[in-house]
C-alpha atoms as a PDB file:
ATOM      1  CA  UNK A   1    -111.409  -8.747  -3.618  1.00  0.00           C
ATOM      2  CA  UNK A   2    -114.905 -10.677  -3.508  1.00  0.00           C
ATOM      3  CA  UNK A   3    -114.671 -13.925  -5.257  1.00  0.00           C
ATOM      4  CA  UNK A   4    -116.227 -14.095  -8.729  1.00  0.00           C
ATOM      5  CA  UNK A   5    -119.274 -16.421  -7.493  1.00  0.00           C
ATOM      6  CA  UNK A   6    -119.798 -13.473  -4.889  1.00  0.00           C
ATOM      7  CA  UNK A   7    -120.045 -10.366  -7.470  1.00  0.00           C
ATOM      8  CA  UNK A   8    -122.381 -12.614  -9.478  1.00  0.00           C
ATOM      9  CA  UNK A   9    -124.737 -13.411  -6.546  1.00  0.00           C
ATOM     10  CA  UNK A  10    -124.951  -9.331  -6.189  1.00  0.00           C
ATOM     11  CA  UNK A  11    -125.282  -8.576  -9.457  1.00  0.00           C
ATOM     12  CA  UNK A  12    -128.480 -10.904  -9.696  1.00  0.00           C
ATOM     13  CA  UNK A  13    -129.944  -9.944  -6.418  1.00  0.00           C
ATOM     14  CA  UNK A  14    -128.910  -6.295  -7.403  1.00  0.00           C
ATOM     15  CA  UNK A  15    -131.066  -6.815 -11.005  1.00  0.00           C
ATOM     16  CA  UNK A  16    -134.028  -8.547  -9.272  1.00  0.00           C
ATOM     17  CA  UNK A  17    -133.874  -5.006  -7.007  1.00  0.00           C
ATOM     18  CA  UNK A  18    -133.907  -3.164 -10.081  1.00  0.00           C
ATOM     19  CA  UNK A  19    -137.125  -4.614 -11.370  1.00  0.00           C
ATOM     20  CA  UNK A  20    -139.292  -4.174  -8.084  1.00  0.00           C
ATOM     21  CA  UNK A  21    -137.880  -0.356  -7.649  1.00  0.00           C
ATOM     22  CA  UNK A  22    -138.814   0.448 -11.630  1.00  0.00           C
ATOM     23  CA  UNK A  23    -141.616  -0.963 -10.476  1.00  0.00           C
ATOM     24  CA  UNK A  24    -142.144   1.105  -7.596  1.00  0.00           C
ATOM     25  CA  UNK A  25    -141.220   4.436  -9.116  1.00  0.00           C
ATOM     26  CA  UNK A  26    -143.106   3.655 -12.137  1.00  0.00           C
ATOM     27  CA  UNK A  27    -146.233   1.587 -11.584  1.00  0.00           C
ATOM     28  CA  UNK A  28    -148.669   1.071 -14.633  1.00  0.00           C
ATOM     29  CA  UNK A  29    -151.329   3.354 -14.318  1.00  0.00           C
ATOM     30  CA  UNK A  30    -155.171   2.612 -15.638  1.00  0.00           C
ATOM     31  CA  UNK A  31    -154.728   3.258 -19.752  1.00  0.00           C
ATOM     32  CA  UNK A  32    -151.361   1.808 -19.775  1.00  0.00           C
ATOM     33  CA  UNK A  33    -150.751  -1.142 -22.395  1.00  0.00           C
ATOM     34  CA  UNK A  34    -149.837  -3.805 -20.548  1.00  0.00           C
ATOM     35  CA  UNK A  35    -148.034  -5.716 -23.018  1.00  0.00           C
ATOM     36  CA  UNK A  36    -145.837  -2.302 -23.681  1.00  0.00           C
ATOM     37  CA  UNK A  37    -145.557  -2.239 -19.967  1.00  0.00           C
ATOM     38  CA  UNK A  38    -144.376  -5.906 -19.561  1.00  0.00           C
ATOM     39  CA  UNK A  39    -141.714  -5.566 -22.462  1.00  0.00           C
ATOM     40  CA  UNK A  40    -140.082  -2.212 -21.077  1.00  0.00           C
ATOM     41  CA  UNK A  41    -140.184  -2.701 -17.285  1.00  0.00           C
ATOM     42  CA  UNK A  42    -137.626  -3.710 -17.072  1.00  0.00           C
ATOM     43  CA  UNK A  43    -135.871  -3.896 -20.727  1.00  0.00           C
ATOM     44  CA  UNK A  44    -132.683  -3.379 -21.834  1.00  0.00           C
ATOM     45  CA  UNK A  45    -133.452  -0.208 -23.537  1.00  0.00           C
ATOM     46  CA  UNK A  46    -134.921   1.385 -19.998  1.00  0.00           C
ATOM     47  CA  UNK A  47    -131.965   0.858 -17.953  1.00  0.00           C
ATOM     48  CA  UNK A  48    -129.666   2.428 -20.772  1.00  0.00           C
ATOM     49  CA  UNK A  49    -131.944   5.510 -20.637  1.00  0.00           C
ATOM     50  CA  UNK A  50    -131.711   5.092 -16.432  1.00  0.00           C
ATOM     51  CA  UNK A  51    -128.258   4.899 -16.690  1.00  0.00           C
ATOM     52  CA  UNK A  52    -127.850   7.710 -18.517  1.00  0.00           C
ATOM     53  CA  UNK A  53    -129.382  10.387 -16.938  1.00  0.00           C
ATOM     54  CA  UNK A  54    -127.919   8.757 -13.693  1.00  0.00           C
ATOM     55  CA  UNK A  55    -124.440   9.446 -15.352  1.00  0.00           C
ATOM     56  CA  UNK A  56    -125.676  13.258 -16.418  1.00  0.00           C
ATOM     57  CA  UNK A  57    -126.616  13.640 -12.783  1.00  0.00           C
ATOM     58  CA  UNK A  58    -123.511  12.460 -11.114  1.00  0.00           C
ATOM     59  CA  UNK A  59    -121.106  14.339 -13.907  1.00  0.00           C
ATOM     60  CA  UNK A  60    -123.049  17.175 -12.686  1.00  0.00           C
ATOM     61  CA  UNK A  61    -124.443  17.910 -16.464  1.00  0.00           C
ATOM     62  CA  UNK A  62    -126.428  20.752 -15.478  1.00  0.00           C
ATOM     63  CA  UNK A  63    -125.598  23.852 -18.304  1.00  0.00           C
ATOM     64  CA  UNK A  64    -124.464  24.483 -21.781  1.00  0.00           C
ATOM     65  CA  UNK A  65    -120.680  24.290 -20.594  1.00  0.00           C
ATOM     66  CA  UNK A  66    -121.101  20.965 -19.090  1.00  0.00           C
ATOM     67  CA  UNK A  67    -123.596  19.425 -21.529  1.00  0.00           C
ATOM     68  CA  UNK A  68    -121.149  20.291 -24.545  1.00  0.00           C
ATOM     69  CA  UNK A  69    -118.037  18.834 -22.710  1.00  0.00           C
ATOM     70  CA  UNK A  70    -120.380  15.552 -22.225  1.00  0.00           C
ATOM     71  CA  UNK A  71    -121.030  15.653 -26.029  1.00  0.00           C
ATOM     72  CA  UNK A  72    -117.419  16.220 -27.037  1.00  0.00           C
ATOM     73  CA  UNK A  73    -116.838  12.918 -25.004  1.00  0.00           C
ATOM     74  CA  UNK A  74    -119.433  11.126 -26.669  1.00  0.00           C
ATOM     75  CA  UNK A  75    -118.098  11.861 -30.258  1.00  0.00           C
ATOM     76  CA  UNK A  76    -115.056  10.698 -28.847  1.00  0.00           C
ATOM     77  CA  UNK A  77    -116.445   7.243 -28.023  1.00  0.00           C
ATOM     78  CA  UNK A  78    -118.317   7.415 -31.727  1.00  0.00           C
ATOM     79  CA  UNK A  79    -114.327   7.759 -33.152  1.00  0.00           C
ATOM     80  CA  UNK A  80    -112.901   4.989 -30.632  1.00  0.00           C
ATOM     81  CA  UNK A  81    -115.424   2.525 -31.798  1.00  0.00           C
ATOM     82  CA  UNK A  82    -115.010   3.288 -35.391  1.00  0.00           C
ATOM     83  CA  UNK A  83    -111.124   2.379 -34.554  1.00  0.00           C
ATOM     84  CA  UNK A  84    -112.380  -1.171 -33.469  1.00  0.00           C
ATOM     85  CA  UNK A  85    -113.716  -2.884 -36.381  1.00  0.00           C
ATOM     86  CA  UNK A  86    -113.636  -6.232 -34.245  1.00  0.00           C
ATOM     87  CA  UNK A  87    -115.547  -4.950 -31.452  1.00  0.00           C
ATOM     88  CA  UNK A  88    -118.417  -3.870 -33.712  1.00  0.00           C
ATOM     89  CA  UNK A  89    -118.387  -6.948 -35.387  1.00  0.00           C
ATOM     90  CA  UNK A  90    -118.312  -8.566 -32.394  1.00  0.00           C
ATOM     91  CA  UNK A  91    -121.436  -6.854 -30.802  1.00  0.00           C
ATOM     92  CA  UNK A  92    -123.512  -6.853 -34.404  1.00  0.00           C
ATOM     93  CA  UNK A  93    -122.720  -2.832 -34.620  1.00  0.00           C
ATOM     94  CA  UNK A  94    -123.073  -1.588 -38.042  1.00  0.00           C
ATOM     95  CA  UNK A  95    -119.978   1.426 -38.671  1.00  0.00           C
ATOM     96  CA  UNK A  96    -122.849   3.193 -40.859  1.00  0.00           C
ATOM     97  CA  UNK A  97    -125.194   3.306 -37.788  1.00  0.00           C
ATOM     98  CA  UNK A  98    -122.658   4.387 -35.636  1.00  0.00           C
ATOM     99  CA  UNK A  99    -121.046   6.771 -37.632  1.00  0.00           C
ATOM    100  CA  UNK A 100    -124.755   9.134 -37.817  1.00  0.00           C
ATOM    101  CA  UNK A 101    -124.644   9.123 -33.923  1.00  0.00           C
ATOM    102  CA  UNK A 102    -121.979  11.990 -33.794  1.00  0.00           C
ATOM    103  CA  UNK A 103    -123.548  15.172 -32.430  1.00  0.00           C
ATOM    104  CA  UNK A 104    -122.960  17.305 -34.942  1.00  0.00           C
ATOM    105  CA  UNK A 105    -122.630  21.189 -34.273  1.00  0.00           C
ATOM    106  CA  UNK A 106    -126.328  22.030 -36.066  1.00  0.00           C
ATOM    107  CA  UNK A 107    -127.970  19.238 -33.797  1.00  0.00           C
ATOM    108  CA  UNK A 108    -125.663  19.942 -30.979  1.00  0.00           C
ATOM    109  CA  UNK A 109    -126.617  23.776 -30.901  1.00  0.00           C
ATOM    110  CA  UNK A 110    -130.051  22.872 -30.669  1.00  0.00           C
ATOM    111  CA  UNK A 111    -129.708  20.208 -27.842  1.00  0.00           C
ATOM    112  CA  UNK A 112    -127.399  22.965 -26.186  1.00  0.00           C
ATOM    113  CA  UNK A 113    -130.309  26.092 -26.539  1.00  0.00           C
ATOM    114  CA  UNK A 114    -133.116  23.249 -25.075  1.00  0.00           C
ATOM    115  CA  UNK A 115    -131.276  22.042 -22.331  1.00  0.00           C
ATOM    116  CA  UNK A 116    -130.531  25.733 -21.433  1.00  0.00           C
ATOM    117  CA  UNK A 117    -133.898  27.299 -22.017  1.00  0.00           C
ATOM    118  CA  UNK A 118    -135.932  24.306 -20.128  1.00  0.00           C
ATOM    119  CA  UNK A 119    -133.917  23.454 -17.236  1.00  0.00           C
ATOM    120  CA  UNK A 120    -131.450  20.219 -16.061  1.00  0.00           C
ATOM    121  CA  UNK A 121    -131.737  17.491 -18.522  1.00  0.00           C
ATOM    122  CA  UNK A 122    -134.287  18.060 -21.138  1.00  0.00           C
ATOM    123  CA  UNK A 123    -133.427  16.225 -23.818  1.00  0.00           C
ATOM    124  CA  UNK A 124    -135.112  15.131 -27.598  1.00  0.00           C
ATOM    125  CA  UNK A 125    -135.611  12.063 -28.489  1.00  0.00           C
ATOM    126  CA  UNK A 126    -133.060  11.843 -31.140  1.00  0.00           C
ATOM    127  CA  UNK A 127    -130.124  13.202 -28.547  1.00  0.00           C
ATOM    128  CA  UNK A 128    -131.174  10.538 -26.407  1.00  0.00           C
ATOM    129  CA  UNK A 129    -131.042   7.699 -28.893  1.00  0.00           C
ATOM    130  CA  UNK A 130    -127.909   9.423 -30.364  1.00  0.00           C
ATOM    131  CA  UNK A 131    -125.945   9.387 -27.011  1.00  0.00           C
ATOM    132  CA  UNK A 132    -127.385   5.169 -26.739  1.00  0.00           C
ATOM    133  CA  UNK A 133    -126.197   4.558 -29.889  1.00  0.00           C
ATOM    134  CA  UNK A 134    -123.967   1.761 -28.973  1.00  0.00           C
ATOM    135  CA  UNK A 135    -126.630  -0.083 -26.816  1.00  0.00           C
ATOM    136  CA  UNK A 136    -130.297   0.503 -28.385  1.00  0.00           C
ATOM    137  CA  UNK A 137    -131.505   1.398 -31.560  1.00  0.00           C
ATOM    138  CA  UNK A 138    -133.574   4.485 -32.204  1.00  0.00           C
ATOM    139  CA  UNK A 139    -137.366   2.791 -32.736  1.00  0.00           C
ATOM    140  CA  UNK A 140    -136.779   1.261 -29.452  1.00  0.00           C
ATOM    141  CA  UNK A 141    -135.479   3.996 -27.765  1.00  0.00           C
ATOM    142  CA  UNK A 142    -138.729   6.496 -28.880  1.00  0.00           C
ATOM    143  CA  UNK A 143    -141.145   3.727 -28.261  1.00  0.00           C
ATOM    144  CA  UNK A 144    -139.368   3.555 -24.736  1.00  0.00           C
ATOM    145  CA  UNK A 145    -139.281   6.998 -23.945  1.00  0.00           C
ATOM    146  CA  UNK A 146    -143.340   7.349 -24.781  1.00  0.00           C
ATOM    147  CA  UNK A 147    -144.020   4.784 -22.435  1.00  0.00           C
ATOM    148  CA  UNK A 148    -141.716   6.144 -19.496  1.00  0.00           C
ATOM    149  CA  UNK A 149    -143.360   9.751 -20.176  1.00  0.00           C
ATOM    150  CA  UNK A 150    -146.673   7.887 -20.069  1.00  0.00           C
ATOM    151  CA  UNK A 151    -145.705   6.721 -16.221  1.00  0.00           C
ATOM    152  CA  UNK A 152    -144.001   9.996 -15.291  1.00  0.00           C
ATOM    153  CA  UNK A 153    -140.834   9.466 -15.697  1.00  0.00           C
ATOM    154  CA  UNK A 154    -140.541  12.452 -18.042  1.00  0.00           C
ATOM    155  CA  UNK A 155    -142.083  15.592 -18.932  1.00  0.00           C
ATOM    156  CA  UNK A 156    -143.052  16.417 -22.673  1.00  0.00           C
ATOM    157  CA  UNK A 157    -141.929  19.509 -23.461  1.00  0.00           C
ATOM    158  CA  UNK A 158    -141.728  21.586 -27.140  1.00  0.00           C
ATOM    159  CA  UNK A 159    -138.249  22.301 -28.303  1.00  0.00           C
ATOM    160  CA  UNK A 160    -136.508  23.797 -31.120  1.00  0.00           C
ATOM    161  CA  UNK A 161    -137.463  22.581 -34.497  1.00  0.00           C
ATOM    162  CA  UNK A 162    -140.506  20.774 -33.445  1.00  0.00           C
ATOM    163  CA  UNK A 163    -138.551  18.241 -31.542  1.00  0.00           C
ATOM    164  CA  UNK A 164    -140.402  16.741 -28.390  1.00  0.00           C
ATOM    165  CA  UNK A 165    -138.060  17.512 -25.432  1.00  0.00           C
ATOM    166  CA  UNK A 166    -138.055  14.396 -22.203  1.00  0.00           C
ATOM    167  CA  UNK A 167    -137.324  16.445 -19.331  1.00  0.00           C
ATOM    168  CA  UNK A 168    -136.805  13.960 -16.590  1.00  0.00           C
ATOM    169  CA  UNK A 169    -138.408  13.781 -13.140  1.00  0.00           C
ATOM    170  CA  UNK A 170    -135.707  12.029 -10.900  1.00  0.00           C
ATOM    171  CA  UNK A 171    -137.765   8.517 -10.853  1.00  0.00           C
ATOM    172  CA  UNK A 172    -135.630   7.115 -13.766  1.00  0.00           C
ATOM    173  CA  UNK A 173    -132.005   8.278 -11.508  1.00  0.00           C
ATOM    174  CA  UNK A 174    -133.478   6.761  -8.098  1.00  0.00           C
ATOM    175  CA  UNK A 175    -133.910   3.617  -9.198  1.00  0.00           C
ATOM    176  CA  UNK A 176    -130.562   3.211 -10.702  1.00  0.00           C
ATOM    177  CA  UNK A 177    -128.989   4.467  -7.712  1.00  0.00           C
ATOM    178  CA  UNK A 178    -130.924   2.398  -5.801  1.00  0.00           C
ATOM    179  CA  UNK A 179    -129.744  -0.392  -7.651  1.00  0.00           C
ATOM    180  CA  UNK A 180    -126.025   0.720  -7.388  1.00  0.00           C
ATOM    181  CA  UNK A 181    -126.291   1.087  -3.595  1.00  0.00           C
ATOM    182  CA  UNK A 182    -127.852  -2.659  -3.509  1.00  0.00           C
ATOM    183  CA  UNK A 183    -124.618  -3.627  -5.495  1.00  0.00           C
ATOM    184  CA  UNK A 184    -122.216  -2.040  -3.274  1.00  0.00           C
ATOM    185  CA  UNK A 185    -124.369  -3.409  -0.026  1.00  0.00           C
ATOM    186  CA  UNK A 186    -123.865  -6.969  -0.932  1.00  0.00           C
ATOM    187  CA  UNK A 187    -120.161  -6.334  -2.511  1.00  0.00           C
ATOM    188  CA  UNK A 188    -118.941  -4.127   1.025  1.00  0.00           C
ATOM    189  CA  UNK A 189    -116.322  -6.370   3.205  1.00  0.00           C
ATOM    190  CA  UNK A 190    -118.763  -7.060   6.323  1.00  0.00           C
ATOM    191  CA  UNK A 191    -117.668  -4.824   9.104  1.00  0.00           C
ATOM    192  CA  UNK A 192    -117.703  -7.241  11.871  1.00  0.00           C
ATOM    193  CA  UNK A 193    -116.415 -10.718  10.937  1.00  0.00           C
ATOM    194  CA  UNK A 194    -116.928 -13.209  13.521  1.00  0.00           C
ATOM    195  CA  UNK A 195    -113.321 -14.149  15.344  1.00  0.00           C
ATOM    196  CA  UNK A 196    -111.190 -16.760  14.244  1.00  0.00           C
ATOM    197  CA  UNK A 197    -112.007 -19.856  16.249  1.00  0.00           C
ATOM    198  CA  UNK A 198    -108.338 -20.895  17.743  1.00  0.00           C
ATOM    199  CA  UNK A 199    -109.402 -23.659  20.064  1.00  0.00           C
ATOM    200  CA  UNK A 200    -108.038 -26.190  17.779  1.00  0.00           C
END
């Protein structure tokens, strides 16, 4: 097992990596706000929305079945951390907050008939920011997602109800793969350790 200092040396080398490929797959372009820009890339609030479509990727989230077994998992988070009045304390989570962040079946339907009618992973707003509960709030989520569909990281799309539907374009997933790879590079036992030096 690496020693503690070790995992924190990747880990920091592993976030600096994370910066320069958001970087790379998303570059400002010409009418981008800087200062939007600056406070997003990275942010908190853009590696939660990285991270998840990474995880709806890997889980192989790619139809109605699937997307309503990942839901059904999320509500069950939503109950567990209702059950841990300590750990919401503890992280400044208000019960109220978390507690409107179940997909409920009317919502659920809807994020169901998108995702089905417009491909792998198109999501509204609000199912994003429902399924980040737990790390971001909404406003920041929304103002995050504009931006990233601003430097093509999603596609706009019309869904049910009027909703605006982020249908992602990979960039977001890459990077946090990339990131995970750079974490596992610098945690990976090296292959070749030079011999033990038994002259003594």
């Amino acid at each position: 097992m690496p020693a503690p200092l070790t995992v924190l040396e990747a880990l920091l080398k592993a976030e600096a990596s994370l910066t320069a490929e958001l970087e790379a797959q998303l570059p400002a372009r010409p009418a981008t706000d800087r200062r939007a820009y600056e406070s997003f890339i990275p942010s908190p609030e853009v590696i939660a929305i990285a991270r998840l479509f990474f995880m709806l990727e890997e889980a192989g989230v790619s139809d109605e079945g699937t997307f309503r077994s990942f839901a059904q998992l999320h509500n069950d988070r939503i109950n567990n951390l209702l059950e841990d009045p300590d750990y919401l304390k503890r992280w400044g989570l208000r019960a109220d907050r978390i507690a409107r962040a179940y997909a409920e079946p009317g919502p659920l339907d809807q994020d169901a008939l998108n995702f089905v009618r417009h491909g792998a992973m198109a999501l509204s707003g609000s199912a994003i920011a429902r399924f980040l509960v737990e790390f971001c709030g909404k406003s920041e989520v929304f103002d995050a997602l504009a931006l990233l569909a601003e430097l093509g990281a999603f596609e706009k799309l019309p869904g049910a109800h009027n909703a605006t539907l982020y249908r992602t374009t990979g960039r977001l997933e890459r990077a946090y793969r990339n990131y995970l790879l750079t974490v596992a590079a610098h945690l990976a036992p090296d292959p070749d350790p030079a011999p033990e030096d038994r002259s003594r």
